[in-house]
Structures are given as C-alpha cells and as structure tokens.
N, C-alpha and C. Protein backbone atom coordinates (compact mmCIF):
# COMPACT_ATOMS: atom_id res chain seq x y z
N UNK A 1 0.81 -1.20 0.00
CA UNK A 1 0.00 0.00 0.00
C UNK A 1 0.86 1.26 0.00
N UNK A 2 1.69 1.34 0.93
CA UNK A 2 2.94 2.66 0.50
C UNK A 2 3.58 2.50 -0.64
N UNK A 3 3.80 1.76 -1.48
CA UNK A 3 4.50 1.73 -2.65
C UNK A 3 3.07 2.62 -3.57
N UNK A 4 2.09 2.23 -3.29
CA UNK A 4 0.88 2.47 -4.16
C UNK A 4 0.86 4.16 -3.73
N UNK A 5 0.79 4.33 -2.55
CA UNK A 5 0.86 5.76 -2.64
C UNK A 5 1.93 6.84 -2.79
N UNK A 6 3.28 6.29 -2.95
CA UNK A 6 4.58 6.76 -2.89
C UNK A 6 3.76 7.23 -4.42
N UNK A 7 4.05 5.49 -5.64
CA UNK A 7 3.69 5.87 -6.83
C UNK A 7 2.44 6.65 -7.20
N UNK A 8 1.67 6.98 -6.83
CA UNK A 8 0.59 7.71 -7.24
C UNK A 8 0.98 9.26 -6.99
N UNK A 9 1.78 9.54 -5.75
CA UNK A 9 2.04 11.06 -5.55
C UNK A 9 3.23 11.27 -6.48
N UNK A 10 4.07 10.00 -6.92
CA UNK A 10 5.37 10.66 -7.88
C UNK A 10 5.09 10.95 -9.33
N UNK A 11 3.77 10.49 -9.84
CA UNK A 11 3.10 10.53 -11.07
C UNK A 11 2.38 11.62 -10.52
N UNK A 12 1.89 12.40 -9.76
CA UNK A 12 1.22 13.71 -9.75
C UNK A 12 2.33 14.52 -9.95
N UNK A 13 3.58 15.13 -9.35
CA UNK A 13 4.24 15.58 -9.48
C UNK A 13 4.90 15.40 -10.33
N UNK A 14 5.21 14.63 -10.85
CA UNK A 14 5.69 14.49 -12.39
C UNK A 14 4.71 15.18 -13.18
N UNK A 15 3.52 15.18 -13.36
CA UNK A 15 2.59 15.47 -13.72
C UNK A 15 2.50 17.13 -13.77
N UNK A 16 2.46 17.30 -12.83
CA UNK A 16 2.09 18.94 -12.21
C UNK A 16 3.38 19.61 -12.75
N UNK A 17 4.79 19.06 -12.96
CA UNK A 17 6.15 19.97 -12.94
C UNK A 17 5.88 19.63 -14.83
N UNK A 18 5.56 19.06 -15.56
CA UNK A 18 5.50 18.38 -16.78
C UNK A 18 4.42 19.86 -17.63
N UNK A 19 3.39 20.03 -16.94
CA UNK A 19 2.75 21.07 -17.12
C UNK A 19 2.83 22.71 -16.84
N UNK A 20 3.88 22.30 -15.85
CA UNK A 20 4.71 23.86 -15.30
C UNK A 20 5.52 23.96 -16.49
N UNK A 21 6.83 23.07 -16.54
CA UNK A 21 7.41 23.39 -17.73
C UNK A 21 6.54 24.16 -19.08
N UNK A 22 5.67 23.47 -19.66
CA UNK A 22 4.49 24.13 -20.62
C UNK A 22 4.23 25.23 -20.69
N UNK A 23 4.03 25.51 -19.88
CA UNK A 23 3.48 27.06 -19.38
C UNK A 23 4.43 27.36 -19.44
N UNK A 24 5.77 27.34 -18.46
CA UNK A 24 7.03 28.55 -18.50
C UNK A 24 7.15 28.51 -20.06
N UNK A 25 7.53 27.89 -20.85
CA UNK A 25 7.77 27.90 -22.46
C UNK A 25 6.74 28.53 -22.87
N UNK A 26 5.56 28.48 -23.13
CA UNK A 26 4.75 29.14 -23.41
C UNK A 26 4.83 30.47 -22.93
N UNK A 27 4.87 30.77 -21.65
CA UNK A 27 5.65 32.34 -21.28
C UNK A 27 6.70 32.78 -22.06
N UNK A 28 7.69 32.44 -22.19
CA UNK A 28 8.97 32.71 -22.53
C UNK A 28 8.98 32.76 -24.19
N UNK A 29 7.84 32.09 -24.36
CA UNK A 29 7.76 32.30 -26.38
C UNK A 29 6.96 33.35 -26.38
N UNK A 30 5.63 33.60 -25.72
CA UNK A 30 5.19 35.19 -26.26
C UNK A 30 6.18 36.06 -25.48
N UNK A 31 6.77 36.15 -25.00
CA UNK A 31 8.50 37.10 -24.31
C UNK A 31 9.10 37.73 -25.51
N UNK A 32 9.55 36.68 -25.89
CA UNK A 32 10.38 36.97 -27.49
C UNK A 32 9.64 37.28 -28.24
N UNK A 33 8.28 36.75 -28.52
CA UNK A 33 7.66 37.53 -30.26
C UNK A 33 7.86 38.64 -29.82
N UNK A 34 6.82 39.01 -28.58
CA UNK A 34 6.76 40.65 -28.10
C UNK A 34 8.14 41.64 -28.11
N UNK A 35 9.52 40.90 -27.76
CA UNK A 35 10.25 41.57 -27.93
C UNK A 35 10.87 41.94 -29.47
N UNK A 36 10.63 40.64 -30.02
CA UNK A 36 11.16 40.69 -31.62
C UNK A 36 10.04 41.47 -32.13
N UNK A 37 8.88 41.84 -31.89
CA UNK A 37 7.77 43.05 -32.50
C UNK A 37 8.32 44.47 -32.34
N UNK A 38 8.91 44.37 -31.14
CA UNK A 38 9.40 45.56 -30.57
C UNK A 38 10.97 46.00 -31.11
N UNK A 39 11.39 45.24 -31.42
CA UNK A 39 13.15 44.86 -31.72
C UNK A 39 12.42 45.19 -33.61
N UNK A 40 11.67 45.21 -34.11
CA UNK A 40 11.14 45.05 -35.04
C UNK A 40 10.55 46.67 -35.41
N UNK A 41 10.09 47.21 -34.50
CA UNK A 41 9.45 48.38 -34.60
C UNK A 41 10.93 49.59 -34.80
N UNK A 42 11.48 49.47 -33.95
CA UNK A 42 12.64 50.17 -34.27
C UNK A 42 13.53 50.02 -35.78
N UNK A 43 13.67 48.93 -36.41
CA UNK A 43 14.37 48.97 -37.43
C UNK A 43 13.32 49.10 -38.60
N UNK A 44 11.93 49.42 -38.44
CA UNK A 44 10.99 50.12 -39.12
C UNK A 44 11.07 51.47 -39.10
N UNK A 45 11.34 52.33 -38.01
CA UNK A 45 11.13 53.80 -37.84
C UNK A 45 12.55 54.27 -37.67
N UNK A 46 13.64 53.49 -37.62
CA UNK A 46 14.77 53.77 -37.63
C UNK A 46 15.68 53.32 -38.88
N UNK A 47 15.35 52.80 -39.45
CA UNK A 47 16.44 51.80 -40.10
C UNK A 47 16.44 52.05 -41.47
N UNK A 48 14.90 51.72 -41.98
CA UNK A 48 14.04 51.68 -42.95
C UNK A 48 13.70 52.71 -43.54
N UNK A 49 13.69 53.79 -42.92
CA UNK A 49 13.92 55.67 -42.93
C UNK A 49 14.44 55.50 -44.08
N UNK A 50 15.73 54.91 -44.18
CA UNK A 50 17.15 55.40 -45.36
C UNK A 50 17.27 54.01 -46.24
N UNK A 51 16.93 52.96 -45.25
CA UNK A 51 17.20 51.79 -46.39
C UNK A 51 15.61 51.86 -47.33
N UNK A 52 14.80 52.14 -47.29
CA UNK A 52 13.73 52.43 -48.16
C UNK A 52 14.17 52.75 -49.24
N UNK A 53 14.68 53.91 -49.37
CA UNK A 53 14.66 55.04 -50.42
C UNK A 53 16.25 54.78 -51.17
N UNK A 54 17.00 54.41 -50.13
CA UNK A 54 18.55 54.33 -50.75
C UNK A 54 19.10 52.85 -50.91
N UNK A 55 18.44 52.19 -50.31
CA UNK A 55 18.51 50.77 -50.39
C UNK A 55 17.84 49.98 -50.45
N UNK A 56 17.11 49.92 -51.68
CA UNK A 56 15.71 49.16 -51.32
C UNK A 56 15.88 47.41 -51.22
N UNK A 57 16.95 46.97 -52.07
CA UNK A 57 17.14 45.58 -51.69
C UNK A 57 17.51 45.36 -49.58
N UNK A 58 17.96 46.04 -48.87
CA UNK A 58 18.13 46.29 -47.56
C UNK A 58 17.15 46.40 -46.83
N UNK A 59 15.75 46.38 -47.00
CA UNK A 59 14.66 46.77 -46.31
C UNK A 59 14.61 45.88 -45.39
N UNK A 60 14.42 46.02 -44.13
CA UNK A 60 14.05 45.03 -42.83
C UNK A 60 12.69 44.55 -42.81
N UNK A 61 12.60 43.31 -42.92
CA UNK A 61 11.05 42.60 -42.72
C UNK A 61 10.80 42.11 -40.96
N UNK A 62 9.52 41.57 -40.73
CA UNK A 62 9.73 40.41 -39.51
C UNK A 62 10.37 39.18 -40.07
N UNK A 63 10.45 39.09 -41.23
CA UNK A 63 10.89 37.64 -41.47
C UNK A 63 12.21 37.71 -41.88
N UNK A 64 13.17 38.61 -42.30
CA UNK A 64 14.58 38.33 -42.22
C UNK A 64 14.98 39.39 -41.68
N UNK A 65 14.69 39.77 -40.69
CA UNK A 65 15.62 40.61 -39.33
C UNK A 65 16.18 39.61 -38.27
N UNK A 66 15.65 37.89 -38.36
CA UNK A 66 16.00 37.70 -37.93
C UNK A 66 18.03 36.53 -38.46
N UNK A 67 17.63 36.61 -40.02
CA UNK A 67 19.29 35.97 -40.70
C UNK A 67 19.86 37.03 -40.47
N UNK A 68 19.34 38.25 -40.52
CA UNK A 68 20.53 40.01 -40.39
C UNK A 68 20.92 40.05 -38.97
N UNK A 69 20.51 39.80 -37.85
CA UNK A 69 20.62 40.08 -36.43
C UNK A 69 22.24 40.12 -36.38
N UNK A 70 22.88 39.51 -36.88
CA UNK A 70 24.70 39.51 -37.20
C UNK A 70 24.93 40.32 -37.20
N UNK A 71 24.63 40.72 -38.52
CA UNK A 71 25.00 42.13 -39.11
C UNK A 71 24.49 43.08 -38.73
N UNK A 72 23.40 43.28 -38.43
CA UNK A 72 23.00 44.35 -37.52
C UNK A 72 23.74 45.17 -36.18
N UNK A 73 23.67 44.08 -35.63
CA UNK A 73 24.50 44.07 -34.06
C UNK A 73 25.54 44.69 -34.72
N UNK A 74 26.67 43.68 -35.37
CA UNK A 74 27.80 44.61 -36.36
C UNK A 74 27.97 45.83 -36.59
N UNK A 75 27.16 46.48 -37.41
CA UNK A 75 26.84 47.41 -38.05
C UNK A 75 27.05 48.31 -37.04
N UNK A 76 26.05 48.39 -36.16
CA UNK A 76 25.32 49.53 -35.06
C UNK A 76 25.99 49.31 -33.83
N UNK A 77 26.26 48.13 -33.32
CA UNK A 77 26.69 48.06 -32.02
C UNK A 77 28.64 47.81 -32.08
N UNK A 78 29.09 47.44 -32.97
CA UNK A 78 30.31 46.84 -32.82
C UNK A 78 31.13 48.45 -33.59
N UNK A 79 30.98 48.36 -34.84
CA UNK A 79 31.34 49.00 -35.92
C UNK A 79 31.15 50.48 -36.04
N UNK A 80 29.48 50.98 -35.30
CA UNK A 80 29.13 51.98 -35.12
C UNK A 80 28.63 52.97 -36.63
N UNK A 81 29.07 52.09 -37.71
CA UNK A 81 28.79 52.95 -39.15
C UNK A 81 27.14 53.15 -38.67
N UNK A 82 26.22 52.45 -38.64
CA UNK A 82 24.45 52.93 -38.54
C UNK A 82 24.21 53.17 -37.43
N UNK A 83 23.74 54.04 -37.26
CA UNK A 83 22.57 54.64 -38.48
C UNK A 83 23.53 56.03 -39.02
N UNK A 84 23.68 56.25 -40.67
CA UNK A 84 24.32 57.26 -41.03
C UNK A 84 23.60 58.40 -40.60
N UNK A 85 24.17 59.82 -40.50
CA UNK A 85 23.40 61.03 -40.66
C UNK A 85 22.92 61.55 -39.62
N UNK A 86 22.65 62.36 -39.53
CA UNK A 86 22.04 63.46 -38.12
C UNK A 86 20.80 63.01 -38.12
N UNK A 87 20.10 62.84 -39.19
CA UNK A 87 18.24 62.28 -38.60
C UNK A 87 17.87 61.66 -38.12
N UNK A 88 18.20 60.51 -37.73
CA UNK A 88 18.53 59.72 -37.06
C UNK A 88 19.24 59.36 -35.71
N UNK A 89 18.73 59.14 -34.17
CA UNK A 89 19.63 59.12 -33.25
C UNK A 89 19.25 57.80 -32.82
C-alpha cells in the first residue's frame, strides 16, 4: 500500500512539474515575439527611414531581421557605421 501511494504522488508531481514546464515555455515564447515586435518596430522607424529610399534591396522585414541580427549588431553596435546622418539618433 505505501508503494501504491509513494507511486501515485510521484506521477502527480511528475505530472504537475511536466505542465509547469508548458506554461514557463509558453511564457517565454510570447516574451520573445513581443520583444522581436518591438526589436522590429525600431528597425521600421529607424532603419528603414534610409534603407527604403537608398537601399531598397536592404529593407528590414519580420521575417529576415531575424538571418541580419549579425550584421545588424555589427553594423550599429560593434562598428558603429548605422545609423548614417544626423536624422537619425
């Protein structure tokens, strides 16, 4: 009979932490869209300003901002060349 209830409470908790996991992932994936929307909004009103008009093969989408994220970072954070120009801060 203790084996029966040992096993019945280690299959709840298995159970219960099996479904926690779920949820935290499920947290942690709308985390990132929301941030990649947001990470997204900026290289729309920032980026796209100049690659529009002067670069149109360069335009930032949601769907390949994320193969550019390299070069981006590069660009802006390492390198410092972007964003060209005073209109831009």
């Amino acid at each position: 009979m203790k084996y029966l209830i040992f096993f019945v409470l280690a299959s709840l908790v298995s159970s219960l932490s099996t479904n926690l996991t779920k949820l935290e992932l499920q947290n942690i994936d709308e985390q990132q869209t929301s941030l990649k929307q947001k990470a997204f909004i900026v290289l729309k009103k920032k980026c796209n300003t100049c690659h529009a008009t002067k670069r149109r093969v360069d335009i930032f989408t949601i769907s390949n901002m994320d193969s550019l994220k390299f070069e981006i970072n590069n660009q802006v954070f390492i390198k410092r060349k972007m964003p060209k120009g005073k209109k831009i801060n």
